[in-house]
C-alpha atoms as a PDB file:
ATOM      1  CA  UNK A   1      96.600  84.712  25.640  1.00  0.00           C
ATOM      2  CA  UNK A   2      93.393  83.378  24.164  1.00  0.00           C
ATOM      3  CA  UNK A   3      94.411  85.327  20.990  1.00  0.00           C
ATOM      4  CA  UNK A   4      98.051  83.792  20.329  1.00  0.00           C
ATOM      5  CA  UNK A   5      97.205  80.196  18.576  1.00  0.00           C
ATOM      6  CA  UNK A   6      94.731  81.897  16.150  1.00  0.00           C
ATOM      7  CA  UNK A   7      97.083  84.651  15.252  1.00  0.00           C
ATOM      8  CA  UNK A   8      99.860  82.055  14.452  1.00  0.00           C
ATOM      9  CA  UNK A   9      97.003  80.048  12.395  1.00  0.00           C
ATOM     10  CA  UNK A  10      96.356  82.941  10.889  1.00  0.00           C
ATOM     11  CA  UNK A  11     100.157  84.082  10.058  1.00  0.00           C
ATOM     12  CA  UNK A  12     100.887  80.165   9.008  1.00  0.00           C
ATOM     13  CA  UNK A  13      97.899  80.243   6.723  1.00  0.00           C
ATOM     14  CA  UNK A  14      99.420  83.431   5.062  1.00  0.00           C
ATOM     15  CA  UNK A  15     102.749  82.222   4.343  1.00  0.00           C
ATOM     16  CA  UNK A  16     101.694  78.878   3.540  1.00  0.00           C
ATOM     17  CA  UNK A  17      99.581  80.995   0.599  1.00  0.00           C
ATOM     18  CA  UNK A  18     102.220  83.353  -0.331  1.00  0.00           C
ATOM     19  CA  UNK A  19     105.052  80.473  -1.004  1.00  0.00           C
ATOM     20  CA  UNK A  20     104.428  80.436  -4.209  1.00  0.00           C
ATOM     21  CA  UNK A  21     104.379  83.588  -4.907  1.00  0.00           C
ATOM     22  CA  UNK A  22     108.030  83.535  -3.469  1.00  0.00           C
ATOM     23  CA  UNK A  23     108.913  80.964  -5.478  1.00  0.00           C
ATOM     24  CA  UNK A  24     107.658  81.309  -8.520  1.00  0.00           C
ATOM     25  CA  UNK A  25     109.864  79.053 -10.829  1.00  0.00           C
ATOM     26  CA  UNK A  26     108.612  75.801  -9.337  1.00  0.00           C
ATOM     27  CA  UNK A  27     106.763  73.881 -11.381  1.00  0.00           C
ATOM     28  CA  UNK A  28     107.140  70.448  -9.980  1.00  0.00           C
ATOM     29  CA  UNK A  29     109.595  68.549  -9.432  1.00  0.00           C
ATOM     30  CA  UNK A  30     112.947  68.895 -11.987  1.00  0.00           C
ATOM     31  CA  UNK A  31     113.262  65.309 -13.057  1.00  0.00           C
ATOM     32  CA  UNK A  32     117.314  65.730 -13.057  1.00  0.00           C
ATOM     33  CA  UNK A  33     117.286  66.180  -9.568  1.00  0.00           C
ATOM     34  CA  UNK A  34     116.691  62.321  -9.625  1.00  0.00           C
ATOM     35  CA  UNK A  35     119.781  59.975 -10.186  1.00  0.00           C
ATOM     36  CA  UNK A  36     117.117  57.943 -12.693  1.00  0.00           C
ATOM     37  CA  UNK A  37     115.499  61.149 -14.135  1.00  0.00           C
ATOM     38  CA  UNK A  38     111.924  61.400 -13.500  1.00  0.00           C
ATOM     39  CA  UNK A  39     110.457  61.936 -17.029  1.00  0.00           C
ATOM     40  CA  UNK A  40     106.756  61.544 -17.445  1.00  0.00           C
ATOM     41  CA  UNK A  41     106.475  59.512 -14.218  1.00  0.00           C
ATOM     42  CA  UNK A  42     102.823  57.393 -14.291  1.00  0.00           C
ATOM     43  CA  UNK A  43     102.833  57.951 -10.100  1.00  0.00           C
ATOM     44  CA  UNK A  44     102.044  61.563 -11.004  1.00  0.00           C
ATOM     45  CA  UNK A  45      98.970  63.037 -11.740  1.00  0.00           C
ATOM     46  CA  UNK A  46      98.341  65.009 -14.772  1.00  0.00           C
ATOM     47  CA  UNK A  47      99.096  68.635 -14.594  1.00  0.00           C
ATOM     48  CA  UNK A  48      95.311  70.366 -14.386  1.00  0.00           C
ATOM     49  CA  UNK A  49      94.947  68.660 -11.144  1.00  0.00           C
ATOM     50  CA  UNK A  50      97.219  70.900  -9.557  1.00  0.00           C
ATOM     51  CA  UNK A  51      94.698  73.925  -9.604  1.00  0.00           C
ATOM     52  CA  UNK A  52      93.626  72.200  -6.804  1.00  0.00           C
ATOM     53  CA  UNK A  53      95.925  74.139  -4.559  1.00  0.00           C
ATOM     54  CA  UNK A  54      94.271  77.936  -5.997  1.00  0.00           C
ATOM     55  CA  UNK A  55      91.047  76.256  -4.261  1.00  0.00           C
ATOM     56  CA  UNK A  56      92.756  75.245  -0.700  1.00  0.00           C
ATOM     57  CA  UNK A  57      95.039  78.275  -0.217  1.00  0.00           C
ATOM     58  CA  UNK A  58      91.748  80.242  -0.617  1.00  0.00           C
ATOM     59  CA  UNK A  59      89.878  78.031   1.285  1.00  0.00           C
ATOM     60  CA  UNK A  60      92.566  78.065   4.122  1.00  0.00           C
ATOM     61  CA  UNK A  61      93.074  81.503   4.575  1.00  0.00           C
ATOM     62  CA  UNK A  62      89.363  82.028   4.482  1.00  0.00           C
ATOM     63  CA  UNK A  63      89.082  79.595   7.681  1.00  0.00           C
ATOM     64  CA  UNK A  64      92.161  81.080   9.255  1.00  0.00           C
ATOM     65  CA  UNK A  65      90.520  84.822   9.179  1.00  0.00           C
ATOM     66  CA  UNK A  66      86.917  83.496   9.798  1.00  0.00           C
ATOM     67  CA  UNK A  67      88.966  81.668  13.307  1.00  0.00           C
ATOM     68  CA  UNK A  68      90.883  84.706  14.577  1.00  0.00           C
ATOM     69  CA  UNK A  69      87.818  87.264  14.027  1.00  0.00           C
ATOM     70  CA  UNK A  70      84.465  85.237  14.992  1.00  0.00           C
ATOM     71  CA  UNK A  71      86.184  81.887  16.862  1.00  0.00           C
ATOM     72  CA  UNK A  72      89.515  83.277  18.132  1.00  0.00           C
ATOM     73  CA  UNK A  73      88.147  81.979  22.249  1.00  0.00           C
ATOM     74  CA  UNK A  74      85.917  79.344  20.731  1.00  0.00           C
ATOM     75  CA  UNK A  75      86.990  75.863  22.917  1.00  0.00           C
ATOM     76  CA  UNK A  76      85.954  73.861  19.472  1.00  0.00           C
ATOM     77  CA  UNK A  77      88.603  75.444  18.156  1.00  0.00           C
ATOM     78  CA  UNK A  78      91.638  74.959  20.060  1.00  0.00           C
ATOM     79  CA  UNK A  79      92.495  71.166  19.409  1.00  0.00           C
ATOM     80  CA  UNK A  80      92.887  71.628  15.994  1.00  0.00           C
ATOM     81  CA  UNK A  81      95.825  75.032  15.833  1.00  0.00           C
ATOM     82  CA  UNK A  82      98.448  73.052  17.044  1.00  0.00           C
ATOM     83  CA  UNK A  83      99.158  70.489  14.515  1.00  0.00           C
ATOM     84  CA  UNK A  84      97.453  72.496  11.260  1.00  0.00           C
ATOM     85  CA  UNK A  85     100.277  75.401  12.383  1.00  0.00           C
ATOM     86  CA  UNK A  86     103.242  72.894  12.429  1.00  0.00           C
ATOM     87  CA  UNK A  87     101.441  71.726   9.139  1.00  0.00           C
ATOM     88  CA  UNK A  88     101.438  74.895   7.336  1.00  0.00           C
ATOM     89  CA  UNK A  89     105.231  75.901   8.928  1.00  0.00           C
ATOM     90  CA  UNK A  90     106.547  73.153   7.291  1.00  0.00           C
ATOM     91  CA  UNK A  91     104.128  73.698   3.696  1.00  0.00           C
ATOM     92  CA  UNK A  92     105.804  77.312   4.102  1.00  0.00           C
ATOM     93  CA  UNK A  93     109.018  76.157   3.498  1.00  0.00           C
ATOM     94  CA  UNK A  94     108.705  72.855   1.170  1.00  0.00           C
ATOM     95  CA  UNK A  95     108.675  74.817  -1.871  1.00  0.00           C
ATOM     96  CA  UNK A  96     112.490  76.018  -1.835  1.00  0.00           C
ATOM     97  CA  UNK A  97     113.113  72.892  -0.800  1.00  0.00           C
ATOM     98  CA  UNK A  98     111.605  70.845  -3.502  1.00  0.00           C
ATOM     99  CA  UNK A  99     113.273  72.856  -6.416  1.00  0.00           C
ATOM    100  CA  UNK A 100     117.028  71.285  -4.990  1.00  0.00           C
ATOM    101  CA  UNK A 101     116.146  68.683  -2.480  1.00  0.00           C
ATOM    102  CA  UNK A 102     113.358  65.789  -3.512  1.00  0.00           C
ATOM    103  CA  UNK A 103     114.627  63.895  -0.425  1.00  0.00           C
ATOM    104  CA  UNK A 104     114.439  66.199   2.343  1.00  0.00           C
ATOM    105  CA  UNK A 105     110.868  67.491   0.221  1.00  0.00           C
ATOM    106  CA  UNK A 106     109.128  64.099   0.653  1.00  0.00           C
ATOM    107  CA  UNK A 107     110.097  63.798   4.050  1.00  0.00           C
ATOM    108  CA  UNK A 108     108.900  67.638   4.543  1.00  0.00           C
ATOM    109  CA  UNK A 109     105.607  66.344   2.815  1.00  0.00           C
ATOM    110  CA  UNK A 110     104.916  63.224   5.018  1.00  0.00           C
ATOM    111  CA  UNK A 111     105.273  65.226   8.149  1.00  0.00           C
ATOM    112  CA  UNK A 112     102.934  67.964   6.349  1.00  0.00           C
ATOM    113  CA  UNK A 113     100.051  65.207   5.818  1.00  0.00           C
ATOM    114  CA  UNK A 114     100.662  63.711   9.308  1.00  0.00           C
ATOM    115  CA  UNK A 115      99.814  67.015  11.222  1.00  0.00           C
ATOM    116  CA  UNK A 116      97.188  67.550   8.640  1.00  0.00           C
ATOM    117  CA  UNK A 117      95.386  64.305   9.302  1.00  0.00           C
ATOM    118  CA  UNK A 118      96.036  65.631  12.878  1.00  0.00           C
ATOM    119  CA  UNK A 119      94.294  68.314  12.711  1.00  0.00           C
ATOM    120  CA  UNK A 120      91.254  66.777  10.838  1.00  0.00           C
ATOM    121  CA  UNK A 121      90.781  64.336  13.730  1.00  0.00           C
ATOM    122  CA  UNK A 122      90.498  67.302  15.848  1.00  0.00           C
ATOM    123  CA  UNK A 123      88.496  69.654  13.528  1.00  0.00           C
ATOM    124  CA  UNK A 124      85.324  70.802  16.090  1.00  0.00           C
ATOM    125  CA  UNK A 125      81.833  69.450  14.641  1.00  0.00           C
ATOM    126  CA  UNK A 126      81.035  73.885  14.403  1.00  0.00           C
ATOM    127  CA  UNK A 127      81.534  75.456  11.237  1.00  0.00           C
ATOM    128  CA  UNK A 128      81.991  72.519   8.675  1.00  0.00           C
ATOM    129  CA  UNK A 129      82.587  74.863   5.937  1.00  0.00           C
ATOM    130  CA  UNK A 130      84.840  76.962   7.880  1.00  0.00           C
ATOM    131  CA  UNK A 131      86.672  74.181   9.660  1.00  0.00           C
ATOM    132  CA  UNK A 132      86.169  70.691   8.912  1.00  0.00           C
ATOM    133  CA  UNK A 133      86.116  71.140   4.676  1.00  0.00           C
ATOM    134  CA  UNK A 134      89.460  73.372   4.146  1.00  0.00           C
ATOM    135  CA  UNK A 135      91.252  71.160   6.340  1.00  0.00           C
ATOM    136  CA  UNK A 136      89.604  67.988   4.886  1.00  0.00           C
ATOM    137  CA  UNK A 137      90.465  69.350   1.681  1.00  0.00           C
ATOM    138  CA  UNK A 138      94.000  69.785   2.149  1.00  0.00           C
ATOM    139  CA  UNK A 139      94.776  66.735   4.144  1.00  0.00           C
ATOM    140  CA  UNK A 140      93.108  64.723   1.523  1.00  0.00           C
ATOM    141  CA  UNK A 141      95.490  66.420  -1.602  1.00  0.00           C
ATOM    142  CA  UNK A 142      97.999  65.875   0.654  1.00  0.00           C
ATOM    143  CA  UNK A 143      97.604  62.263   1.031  1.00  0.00           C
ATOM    144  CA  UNK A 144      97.905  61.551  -2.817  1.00  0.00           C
ATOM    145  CA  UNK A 145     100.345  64.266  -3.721  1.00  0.00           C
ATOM    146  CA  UNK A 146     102.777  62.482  -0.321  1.00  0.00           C
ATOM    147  CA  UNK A 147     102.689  59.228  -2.223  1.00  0.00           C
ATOM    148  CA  UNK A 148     103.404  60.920  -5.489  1.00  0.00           C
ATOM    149  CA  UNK A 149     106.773  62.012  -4.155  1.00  0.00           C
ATOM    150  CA  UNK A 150     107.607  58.812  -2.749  1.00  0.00           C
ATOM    151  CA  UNK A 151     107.031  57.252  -5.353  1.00  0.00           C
ATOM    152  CA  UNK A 152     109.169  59.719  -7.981  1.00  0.00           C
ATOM    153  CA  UNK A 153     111.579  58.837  -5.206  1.00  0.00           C
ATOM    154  CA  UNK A 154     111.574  55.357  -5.059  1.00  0.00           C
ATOM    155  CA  UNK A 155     112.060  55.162  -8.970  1.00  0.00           C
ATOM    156  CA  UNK A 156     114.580  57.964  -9.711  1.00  0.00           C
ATOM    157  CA  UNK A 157     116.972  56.577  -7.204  1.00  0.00           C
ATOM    158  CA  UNK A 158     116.243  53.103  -8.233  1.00  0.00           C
ATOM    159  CA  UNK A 159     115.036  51.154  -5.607  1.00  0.00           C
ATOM    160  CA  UNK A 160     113.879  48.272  -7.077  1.00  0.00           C
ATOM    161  CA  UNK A 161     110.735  48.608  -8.611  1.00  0.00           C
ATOM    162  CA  UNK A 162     110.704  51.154 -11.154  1.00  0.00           C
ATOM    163  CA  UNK A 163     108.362  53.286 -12.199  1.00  0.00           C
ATOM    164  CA  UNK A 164     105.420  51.648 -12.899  1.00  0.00           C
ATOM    165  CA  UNK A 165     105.949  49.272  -9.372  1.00  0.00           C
ATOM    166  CA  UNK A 166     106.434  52.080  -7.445  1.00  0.00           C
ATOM    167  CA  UNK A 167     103.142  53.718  -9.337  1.00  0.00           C
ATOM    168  CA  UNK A 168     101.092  50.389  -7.986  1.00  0.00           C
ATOM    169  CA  UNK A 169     102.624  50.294  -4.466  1.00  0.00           C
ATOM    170  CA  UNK A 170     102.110  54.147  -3.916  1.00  0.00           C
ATOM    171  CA  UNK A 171      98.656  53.976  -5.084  1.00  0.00           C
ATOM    172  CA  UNK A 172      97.455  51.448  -2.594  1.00  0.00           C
ATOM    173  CA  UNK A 173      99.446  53.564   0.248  1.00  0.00           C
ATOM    174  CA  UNK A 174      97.483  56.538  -0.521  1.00  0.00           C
ATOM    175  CA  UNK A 175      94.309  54.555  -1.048  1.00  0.00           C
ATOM    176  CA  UNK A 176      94.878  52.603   2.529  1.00  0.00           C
ATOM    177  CA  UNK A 177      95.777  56.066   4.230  1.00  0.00           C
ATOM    178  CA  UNK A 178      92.387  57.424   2.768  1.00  0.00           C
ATOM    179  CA  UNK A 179      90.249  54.712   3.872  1.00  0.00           C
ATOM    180  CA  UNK A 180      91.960  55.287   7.448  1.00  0.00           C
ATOM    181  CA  UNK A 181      91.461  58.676   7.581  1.00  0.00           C
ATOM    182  CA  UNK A 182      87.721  58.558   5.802  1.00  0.00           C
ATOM    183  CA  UNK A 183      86.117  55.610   8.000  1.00  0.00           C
ATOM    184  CA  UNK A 184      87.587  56.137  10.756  1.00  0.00           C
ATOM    185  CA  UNK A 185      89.474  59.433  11.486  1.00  0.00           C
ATOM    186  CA  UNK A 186      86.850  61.211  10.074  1.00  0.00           C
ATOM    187  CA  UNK A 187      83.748  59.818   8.575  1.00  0.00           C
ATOM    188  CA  UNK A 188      81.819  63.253   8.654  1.00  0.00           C
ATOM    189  CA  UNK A 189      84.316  64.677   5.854  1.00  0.00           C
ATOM    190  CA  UNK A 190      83.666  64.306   2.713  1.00  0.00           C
ATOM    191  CA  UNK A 191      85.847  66.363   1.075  1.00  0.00           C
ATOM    192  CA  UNK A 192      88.665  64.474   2.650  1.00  0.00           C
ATOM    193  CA  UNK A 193      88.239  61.416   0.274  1.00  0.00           C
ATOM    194  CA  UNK A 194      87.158  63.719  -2.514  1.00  0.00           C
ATOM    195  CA  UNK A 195      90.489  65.249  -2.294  1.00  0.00           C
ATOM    196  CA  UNK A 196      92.308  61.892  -2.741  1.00  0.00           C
ATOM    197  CA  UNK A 197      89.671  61.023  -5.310  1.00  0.00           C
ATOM    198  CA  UNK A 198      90.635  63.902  -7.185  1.00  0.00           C
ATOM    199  CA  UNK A 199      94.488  63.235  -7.518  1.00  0.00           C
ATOM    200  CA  UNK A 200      93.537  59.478  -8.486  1.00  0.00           C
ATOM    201  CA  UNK A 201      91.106  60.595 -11.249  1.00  0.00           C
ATOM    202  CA  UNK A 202      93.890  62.829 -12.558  1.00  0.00           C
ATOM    203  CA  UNK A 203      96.279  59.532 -12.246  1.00  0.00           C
ATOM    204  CA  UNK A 204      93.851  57.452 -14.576  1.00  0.00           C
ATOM    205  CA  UNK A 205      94.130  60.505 -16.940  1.00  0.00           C
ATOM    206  CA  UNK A 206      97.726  60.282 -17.148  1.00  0.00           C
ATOM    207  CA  UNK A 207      98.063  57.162 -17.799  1.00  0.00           C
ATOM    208  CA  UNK A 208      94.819  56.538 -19.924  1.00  0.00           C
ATOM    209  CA  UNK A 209      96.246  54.605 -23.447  1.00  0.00           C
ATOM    210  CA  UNK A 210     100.047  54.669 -21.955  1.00  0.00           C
ATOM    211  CA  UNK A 211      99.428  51.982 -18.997  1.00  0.00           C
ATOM    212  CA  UNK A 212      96.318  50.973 -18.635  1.00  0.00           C
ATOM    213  CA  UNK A 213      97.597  48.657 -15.488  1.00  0.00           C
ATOM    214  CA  UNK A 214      98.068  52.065 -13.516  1.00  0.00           C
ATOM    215  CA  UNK A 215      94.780  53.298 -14.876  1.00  0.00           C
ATOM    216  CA  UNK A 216      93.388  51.097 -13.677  1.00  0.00           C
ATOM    217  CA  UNK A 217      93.803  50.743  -9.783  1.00  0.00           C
ATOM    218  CA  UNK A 218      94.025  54.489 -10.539  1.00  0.00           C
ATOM    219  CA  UNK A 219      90.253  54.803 -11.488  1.00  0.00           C
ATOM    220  CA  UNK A 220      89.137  51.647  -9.156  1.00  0.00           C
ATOM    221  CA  UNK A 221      90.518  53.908  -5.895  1.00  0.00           C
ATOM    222  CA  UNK A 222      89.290  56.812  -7.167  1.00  0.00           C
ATOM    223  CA  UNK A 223      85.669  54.936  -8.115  1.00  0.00           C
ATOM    224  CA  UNK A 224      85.441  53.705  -4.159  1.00  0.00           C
ATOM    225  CA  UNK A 225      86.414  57.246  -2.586  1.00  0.00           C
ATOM    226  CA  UNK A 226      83.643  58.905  -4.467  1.00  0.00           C
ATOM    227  CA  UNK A 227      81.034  56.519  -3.330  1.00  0.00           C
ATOM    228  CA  UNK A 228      82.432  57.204   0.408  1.00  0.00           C
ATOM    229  CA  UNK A 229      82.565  60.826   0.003  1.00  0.00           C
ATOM    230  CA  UNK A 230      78.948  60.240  -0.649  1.00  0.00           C
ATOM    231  CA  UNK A 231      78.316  58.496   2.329  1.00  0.00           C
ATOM    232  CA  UNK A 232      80.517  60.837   4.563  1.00  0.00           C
ATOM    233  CA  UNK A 233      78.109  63.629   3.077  1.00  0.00           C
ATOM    234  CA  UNK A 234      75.804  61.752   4.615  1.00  0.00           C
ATOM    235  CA  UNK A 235      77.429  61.891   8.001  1.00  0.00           C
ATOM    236  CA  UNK A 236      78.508  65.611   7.767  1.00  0.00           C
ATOM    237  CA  UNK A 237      74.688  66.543   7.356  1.00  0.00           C
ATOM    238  CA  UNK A 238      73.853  64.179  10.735  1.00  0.00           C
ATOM    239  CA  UNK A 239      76.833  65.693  12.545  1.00  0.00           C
ATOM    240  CA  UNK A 240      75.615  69.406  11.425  1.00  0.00           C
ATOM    241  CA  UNK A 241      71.891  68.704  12.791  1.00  0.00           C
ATOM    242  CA  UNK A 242      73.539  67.254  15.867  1.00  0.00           C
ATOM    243  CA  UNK A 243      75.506  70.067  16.741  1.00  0.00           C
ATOM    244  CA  UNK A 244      72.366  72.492  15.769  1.00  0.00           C
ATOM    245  CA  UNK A 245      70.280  70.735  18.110  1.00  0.00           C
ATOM    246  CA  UNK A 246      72.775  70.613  20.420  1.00  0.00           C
ATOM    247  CA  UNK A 247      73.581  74.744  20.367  1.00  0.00           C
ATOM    248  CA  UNK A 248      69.531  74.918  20.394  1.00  0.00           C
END
């Protein structure tokens, strides 16, 4: 029994990894799916940043195989399955989805980052490479590319603000969930704000000599989540030599 939640981590992981592989005509979202059509959108970051995911699908699947062969009855281990497999279920099938369906993806992507930030809470203080840094990693993508798609939402079907509102507004939601989940979810993950950091940098890019407003609070966020992802390196080393001293 003690072997079930890391094999369906494991098989999760896989298909989470292979989606694109399965669907390999996405390349973001079509901006004609949007009533408004979503045509250089400033909420999105700029295209390199998206290699990103080569480095967490590796990093994931190495995690999922390190947990089912060396950790598969490890207690530390347990809390986190449960949410990061209804994570990666739901990652498995968003890809389909977003290529006809940027409604039903966003909502697909919300529910992806809340089990991710989930799991994250519950990653054990073993392993912080193994454990605690692919799913920092991934929850922390997650957060910016979740706001992303809200945003592109909120603008192609018109709600209001437009594009360079819902650009502000969807910036300080991923900025506010990041603080949350880096000083006090987890403090000892640094590569959780790093993450978020990333997306925002490639934000400021985007936008650099096209809206400097967006830029802006683009490279401000990203500015404040690098100096914390210092400081929660700081806490991951304490939390390693606490757990080393605690095995010893």
């Amino acid at each position: 029994m003690t072997q079930i939640k890391p094999l369906l981590t494991f098989a999760a992981t896989l298909a989470f990894v292979l989606g694109p592989f399965m669907t390999p005509d996405f390349g973001g979202f079509d901006p004609d799916l949007y009533p408004i059509p979503q045509i250089d959108p400033p909420v999105q970051p700029a295209g390199y940043a998206f290699a990103i995911w080569g480095v967490i699908y590796v990093w994931l699947l190495v995690s999922a195989g390190f947990g089912l062969i060396k950790r598969a009855n490890a207690p530390e281990w347990r809390a986190m399955r449960s949410p990061l497999i209804v994570s990666l279920v739901i990652g498995a099938a968003w890809l389909p989805v977003a290529m006809v369906s940027p409604v039903w993806a966003v909502i697909m992507i919300f529910a992806m980052l809340a089990t991710a930030l989930m799991a994250l809470g519950r990653v054990p203080r073993s392993d912080p490479w193994f454990a605690r840094a692919p799913i920092a990693l991934y929850a922390g993508w997650l957060t910016a590319a979740s706001f992303a798609g809200l945003g592109l939402l909120g603008a192609g079907y018109g709600l209001g603000l437009g594009q360079v509102g819902w650009a502000y507004l969807c910036l300080i939601g991923a900025f506010i969930v990041a603080l949350y989940g880096t000083l006090v979810l987890r403090p000892d993950a640094p590569l959780y704000p790093l993450g978020v950091a990333w997306a925002l940098i490639a934000i400021t890019v985007q936008n650099w000599g096209s809206n400097w407003g967006v830029a802006s609070v683009a490279a401000l966020g990203a500015g404040i989540l690098l100096v914390l992802t210092y400081l929660a390196y700081d806490q991951h080393k304490l939390t390693a030599q606490r757990w080393a001293e605690h095995r010893s």
